[in-house]
PDB file of N, CA and C in Angstrom:
ATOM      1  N   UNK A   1       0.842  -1.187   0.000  1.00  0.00           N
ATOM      2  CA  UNK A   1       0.000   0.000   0.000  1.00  0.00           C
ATOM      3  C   UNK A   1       0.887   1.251   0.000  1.00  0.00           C
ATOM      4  N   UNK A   2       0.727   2.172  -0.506  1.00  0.00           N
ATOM      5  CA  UNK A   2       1.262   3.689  -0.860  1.00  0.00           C
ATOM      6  C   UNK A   2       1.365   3.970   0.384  1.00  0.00           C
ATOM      7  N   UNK A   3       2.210   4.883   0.567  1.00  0.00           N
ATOM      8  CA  UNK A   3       2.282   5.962   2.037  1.00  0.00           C
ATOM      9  C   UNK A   3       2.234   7.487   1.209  1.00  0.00           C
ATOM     10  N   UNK A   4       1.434   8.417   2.069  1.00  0.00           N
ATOM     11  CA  UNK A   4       1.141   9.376   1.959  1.00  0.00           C
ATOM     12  C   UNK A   4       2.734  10.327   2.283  1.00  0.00           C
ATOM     13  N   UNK A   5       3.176  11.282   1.181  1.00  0.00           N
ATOM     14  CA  UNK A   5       4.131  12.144   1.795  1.00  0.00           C
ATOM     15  C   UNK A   5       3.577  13.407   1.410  1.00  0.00           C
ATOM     16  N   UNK A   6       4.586  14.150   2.354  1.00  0.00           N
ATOM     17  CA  UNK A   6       4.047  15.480   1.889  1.00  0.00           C
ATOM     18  C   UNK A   6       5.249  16.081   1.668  1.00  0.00           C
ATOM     19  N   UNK A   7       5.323  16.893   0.569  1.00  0.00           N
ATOM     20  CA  UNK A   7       6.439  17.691  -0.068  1.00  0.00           C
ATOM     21  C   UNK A   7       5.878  18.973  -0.148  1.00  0.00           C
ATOM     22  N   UNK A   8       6.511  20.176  -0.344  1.00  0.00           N
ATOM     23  CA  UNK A   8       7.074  21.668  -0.914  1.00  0.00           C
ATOM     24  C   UNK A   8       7.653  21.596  -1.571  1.00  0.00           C
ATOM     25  N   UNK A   9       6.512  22.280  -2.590  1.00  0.00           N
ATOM     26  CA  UNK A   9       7.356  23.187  -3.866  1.00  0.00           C
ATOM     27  C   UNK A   9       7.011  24.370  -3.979  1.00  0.00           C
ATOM     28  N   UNK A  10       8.032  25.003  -4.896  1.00  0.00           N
ATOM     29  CA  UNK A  10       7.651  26.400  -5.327  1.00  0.00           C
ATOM     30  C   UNK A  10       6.612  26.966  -5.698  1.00  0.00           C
ATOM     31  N   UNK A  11       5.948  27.625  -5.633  1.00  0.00           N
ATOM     32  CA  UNK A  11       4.496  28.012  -6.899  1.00  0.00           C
ATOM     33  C   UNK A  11       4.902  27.592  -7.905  1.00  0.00           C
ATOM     34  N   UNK A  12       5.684  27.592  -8.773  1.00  0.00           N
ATOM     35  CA  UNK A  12       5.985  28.254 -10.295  1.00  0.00           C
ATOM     36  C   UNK A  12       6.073  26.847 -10.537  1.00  0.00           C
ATOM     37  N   UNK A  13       6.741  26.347  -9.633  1.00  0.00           N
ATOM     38  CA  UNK A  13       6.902  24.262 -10.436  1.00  0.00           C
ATOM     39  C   UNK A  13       6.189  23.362 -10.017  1.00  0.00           C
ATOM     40  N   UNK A  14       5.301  23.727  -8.989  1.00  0.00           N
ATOM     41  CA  UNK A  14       3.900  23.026  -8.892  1.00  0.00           C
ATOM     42  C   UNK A  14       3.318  23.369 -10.082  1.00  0.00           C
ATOM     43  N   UNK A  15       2.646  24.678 -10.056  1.00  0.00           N
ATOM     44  CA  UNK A  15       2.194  25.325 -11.469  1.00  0.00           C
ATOM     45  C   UNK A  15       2.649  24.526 -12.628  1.00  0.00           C
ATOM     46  N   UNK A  16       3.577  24.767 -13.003  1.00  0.00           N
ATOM     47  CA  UNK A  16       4.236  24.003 -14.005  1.00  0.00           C
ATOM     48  C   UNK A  16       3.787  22.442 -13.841  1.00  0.00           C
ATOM     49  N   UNK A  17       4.030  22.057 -12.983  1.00  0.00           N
ATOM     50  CA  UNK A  17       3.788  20.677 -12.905  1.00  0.00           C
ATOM     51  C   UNK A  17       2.196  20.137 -12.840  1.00  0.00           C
ATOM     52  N   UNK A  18       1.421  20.849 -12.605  1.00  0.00           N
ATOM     53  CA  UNK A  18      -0.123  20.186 -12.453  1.00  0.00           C
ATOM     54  C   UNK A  18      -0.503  21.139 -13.886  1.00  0.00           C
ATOM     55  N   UNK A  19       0.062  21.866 -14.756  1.00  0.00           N
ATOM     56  CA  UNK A  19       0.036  21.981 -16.023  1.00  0.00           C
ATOM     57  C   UNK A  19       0.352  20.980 -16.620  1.00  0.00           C
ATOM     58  N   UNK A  20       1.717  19.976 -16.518  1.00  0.00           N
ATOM     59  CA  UNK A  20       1.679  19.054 -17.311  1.00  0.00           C
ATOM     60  C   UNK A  20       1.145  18.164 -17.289  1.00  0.00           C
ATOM     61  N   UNK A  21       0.836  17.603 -16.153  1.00  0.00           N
ATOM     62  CA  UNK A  21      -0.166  16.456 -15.626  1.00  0.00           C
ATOM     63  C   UNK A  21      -1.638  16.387 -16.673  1.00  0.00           C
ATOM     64  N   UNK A  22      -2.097  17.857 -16.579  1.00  0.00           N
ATOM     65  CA  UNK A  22      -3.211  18.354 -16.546  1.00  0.00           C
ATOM     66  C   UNK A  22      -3.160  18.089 -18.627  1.00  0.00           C
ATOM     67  N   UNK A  23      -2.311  18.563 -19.227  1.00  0.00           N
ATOM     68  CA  UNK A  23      -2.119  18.442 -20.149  1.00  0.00           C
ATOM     69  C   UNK A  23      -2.046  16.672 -20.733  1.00  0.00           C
ATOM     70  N   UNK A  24      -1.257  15.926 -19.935  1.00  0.00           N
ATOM     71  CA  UNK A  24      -0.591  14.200 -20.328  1.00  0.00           C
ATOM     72  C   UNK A  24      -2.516  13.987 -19.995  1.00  0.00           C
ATOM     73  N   UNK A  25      -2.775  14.575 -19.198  1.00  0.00           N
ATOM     74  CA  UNK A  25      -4.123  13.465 -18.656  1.00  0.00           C
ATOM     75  C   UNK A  25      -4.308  12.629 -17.556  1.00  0.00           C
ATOM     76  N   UNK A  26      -2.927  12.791 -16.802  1.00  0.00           N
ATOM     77  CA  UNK A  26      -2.709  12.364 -15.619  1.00  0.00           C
ATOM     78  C   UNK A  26      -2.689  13.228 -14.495  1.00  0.00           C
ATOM     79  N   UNK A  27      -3.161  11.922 -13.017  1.00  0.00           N
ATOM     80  CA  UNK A  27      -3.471  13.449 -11.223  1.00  0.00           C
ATOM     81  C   UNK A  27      -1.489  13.918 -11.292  1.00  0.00           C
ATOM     82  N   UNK A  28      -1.778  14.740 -10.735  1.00  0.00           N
ATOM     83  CA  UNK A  28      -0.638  15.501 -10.457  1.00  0.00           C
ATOM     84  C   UNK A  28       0.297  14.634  -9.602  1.00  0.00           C
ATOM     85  N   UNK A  29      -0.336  13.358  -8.927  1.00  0.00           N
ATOM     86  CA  UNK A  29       0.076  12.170  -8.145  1.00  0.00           C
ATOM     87  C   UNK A  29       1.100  11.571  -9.045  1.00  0.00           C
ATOM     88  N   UNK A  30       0.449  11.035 -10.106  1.00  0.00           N
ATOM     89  CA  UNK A  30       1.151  10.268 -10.629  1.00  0.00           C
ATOM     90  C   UNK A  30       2.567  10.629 -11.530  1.00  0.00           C
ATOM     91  N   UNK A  31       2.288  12.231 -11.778  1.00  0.00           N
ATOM     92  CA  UNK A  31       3.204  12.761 -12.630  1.00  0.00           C
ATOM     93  C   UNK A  31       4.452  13.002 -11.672  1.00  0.00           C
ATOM     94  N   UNK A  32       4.125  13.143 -10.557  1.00  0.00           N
ATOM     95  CA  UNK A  32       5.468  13.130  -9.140  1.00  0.00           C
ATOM     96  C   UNK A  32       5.987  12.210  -9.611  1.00  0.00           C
ATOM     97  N   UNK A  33       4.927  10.877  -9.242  1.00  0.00           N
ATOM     98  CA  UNK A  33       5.950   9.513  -9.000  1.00  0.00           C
ATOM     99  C   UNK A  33       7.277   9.084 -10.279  1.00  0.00           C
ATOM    100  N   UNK A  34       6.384   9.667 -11.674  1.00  0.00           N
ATOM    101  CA  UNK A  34       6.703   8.975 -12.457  1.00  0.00           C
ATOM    102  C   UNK A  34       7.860  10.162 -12.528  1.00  0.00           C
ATOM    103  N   UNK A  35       7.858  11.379 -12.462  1.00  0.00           N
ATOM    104  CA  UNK A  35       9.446  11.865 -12.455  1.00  0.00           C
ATOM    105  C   UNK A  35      10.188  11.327 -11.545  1.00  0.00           C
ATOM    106  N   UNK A  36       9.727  10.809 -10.454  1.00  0.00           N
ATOM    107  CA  UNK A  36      10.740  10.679  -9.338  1.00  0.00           C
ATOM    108  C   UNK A  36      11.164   9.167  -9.986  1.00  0.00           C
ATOM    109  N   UNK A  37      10.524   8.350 -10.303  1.00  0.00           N
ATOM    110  CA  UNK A  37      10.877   7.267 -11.042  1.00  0.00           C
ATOM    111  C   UNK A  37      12.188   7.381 -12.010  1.00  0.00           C
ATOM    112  N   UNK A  38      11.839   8.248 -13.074  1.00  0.00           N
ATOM    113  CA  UNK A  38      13.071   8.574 -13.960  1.00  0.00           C
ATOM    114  C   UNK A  38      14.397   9.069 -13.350  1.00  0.00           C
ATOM    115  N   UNK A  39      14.275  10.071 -12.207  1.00  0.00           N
ATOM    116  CA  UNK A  39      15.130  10.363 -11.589  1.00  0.00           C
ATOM    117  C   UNK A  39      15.746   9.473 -11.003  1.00  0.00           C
ATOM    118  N   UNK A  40      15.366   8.700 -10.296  1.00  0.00           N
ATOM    119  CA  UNK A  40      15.995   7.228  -9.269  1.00  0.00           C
ATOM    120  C   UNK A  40      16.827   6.508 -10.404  1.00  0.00           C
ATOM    121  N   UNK A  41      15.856   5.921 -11.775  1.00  0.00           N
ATOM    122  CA  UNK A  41      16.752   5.104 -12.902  1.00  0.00           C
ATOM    123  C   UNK A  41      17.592   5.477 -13.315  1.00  0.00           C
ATOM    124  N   UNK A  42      17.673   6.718 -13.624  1.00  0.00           N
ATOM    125  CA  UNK A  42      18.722   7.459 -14.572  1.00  0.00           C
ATOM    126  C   UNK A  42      19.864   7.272 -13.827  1.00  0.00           C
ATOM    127  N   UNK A  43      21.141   6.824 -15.198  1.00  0.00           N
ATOM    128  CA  UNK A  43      22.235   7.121 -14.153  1.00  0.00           C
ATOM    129  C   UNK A  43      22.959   7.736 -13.319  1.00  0.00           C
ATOM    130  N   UNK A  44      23.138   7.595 -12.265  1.00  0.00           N
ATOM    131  CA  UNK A  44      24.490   8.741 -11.121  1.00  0.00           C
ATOM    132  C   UNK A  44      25.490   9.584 -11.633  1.00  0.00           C
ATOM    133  N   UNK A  45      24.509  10.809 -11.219  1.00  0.00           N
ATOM    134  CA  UNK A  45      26.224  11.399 -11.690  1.00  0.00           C
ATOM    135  C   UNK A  45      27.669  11.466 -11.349  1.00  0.00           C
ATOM    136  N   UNK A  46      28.496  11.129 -12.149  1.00  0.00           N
ATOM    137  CA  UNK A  46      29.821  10.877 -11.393  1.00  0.00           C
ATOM    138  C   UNK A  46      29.982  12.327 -10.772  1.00  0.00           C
ATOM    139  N   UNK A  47      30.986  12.007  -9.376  1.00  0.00           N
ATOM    140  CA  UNK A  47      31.168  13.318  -8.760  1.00  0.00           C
ATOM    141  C   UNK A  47      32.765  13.867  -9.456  1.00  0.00           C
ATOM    142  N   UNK A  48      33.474  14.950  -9.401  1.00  0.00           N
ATOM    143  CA  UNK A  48      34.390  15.306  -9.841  1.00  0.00           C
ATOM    144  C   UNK A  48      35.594  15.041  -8.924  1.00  0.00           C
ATOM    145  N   UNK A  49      36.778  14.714  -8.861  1.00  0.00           N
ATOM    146  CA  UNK A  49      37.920  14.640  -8.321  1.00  0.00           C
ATOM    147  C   UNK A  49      37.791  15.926  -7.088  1.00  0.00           C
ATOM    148  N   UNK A  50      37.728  15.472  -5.961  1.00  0.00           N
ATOM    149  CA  UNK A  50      38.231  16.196  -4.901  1.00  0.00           C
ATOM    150  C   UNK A  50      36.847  16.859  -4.488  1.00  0.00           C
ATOM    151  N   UNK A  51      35.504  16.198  -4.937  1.00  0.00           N
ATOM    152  CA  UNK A  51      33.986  16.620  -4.514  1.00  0.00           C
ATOM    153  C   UNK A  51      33.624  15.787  -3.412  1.00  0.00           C
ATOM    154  N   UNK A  52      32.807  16.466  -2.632  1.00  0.00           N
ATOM    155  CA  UNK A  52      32.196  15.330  -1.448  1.00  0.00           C
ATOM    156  C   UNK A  52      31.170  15.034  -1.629  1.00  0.00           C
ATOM    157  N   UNK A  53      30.734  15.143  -2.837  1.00  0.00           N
ATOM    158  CA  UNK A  53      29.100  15.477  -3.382  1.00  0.00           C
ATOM    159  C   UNK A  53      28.316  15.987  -2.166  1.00  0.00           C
ATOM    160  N   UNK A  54      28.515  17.093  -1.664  1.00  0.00           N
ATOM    161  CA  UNK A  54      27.531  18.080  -0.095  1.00  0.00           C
ATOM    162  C   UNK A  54      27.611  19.348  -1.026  1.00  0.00           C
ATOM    163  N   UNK A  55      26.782  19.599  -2.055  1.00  0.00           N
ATOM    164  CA  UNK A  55      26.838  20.925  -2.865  1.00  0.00           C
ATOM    165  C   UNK A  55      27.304  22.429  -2.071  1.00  0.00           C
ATOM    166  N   UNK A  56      27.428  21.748  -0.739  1.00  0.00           N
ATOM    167  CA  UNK A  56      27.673  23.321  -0.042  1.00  0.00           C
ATOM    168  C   UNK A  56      29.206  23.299  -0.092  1.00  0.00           C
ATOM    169  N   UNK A  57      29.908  22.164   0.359  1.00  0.00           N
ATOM    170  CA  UNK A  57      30.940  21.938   0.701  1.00  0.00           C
ATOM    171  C   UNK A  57      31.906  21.740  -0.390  1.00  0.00           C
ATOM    172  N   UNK A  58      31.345  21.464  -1.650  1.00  0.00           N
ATOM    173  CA  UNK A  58      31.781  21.374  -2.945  1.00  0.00           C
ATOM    174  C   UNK A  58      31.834  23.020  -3.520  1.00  0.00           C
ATOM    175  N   UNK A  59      31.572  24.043  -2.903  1.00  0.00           N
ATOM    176  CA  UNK A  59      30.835  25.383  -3.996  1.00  0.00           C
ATOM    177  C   UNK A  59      32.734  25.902  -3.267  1.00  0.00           C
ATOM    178  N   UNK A  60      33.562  25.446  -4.206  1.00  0.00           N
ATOM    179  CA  UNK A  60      34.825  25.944  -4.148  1.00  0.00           C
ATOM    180  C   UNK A  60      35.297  27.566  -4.160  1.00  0.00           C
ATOM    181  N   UNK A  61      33.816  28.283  -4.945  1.00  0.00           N
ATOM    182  CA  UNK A  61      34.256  29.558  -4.918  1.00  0.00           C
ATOM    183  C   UNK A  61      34.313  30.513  -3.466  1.00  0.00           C
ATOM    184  N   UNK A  62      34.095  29.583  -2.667  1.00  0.00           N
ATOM    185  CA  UNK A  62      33.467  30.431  -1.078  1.00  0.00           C
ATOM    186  C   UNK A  62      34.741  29.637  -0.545  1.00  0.00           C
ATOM    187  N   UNK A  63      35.748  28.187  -0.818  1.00  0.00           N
ATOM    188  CA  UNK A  63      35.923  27.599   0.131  1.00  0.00           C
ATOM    189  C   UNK A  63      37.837  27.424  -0.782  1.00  0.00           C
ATOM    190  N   UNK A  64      37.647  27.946  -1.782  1.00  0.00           N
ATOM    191  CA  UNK A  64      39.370  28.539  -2.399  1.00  0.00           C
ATOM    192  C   UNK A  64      39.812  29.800  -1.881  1.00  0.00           C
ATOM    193  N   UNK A  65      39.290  30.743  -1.423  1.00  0.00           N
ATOM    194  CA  UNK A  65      39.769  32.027  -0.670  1.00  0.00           C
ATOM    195  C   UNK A  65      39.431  31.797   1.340  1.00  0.00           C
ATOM    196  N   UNK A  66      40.807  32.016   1.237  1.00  0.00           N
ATOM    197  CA  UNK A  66      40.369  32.267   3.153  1.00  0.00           C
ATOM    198  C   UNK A  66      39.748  33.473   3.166  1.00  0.00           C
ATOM    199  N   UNK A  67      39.855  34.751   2.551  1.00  0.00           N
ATOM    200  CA  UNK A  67      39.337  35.728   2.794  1.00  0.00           C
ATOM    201  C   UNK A  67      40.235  36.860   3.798  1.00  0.00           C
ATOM    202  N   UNK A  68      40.089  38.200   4.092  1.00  0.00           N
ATOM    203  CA  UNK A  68      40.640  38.598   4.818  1.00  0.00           C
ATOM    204  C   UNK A  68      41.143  38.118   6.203  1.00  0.00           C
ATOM    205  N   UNK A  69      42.497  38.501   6.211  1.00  0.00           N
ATOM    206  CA  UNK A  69      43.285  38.326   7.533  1.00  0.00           C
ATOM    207  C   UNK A  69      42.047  38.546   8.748  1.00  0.00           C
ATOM    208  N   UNK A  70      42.094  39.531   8.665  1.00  0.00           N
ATOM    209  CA  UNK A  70      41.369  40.566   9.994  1.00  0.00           C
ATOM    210  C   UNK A  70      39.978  40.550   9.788  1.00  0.00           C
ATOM    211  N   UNK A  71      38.959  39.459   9.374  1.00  0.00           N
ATOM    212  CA  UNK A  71      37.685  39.231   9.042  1.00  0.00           C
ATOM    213  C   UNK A  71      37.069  39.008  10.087  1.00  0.00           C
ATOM    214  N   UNK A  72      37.772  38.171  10.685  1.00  0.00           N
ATOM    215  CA  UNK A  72      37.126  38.205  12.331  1.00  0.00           C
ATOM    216  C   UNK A  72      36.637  38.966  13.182  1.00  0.00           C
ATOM    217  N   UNK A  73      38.037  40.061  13.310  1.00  0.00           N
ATOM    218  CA  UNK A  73      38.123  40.993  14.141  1.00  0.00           C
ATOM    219  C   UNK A  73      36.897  42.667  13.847  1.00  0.00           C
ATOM    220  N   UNK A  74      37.001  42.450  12.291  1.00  0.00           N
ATOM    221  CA  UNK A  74      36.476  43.918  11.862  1.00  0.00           C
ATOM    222  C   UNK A  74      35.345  43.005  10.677  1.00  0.00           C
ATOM    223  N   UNK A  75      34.580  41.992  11.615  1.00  0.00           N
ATOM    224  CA  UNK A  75      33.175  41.330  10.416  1.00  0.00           C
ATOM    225  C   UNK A  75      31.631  42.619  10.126  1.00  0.00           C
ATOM    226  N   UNK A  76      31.858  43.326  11.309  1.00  0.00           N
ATOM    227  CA  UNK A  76      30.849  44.578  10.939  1.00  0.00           C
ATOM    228  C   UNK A  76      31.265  45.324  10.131  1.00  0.00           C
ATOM    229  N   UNK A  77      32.588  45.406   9.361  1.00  0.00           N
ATOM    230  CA  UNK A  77      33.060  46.602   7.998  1.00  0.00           C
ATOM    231  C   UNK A  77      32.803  45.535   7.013  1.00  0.00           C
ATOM    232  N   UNK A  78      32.781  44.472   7.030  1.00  0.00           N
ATOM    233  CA  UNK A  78      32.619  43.740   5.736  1.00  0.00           C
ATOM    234  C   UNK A  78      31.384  43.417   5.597  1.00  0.00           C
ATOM    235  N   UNK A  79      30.310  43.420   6.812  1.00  0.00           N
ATOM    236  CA  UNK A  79      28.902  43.144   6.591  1.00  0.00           C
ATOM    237  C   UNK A  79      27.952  44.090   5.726  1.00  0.00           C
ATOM    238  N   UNK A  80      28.802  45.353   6.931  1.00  0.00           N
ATOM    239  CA  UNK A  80      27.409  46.242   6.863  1.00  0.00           C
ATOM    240  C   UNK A  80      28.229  47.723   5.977  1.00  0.00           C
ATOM    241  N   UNK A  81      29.490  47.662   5.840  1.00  0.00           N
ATOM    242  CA  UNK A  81      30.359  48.954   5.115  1.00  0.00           C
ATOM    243  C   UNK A  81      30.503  49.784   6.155  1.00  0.00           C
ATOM    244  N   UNK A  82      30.395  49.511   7.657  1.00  0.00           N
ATOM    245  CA  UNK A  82      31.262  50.435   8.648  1.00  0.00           C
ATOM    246  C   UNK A  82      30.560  49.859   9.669  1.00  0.00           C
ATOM    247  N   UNK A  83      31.046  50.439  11.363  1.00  0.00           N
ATOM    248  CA  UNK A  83      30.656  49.816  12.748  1.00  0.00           C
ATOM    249  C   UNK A  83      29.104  49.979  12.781  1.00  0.00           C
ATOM    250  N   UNK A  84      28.544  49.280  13.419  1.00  0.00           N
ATOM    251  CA  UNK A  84      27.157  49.465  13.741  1.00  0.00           C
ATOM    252  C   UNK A  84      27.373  50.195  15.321  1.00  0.00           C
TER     253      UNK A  84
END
């Protein structure tokens, strides 16, 4: 027997999505499953040399710069453009 989940989405890709449903002829139920279906089959993407596949921990452009020396000390000039 099915189990009930409940997900969040955006407006715009629900929208989108109970448009296509609505269009194939199918509940908006089934058009989930059956993407989530394709998604599961399809193959894995390989990850790249030196990825942890954690998209946060992978986003190299935040995690190749230490950033200022003195970031610590003076984080209200870099937040806000002077002391609060």
């Amino acid at each position: 027997m099915p189990h009930r989940t409940t997900i969040v989405l955006p407006p715009g890709l629900k929208q989108e999505a109970m448009e296509r449903a609505r269009s194939e002829g199918i509940s908006f139920s089934d058009l989930v499953r059956r993407s989530l279906k394709k998604e599961l089959t399809a193959k894995p993407k390989k990850k790249k040399p030196g990825q942890t596949g954690d998209p946060f921990f992978d986003d190299h452009t935040v995690y190749d710069d230490d950033g200022p020396e003195d970031l610590a000390a003076n984080h209200d000039e870099y937040l806000y453009g002077g002391k609060q």
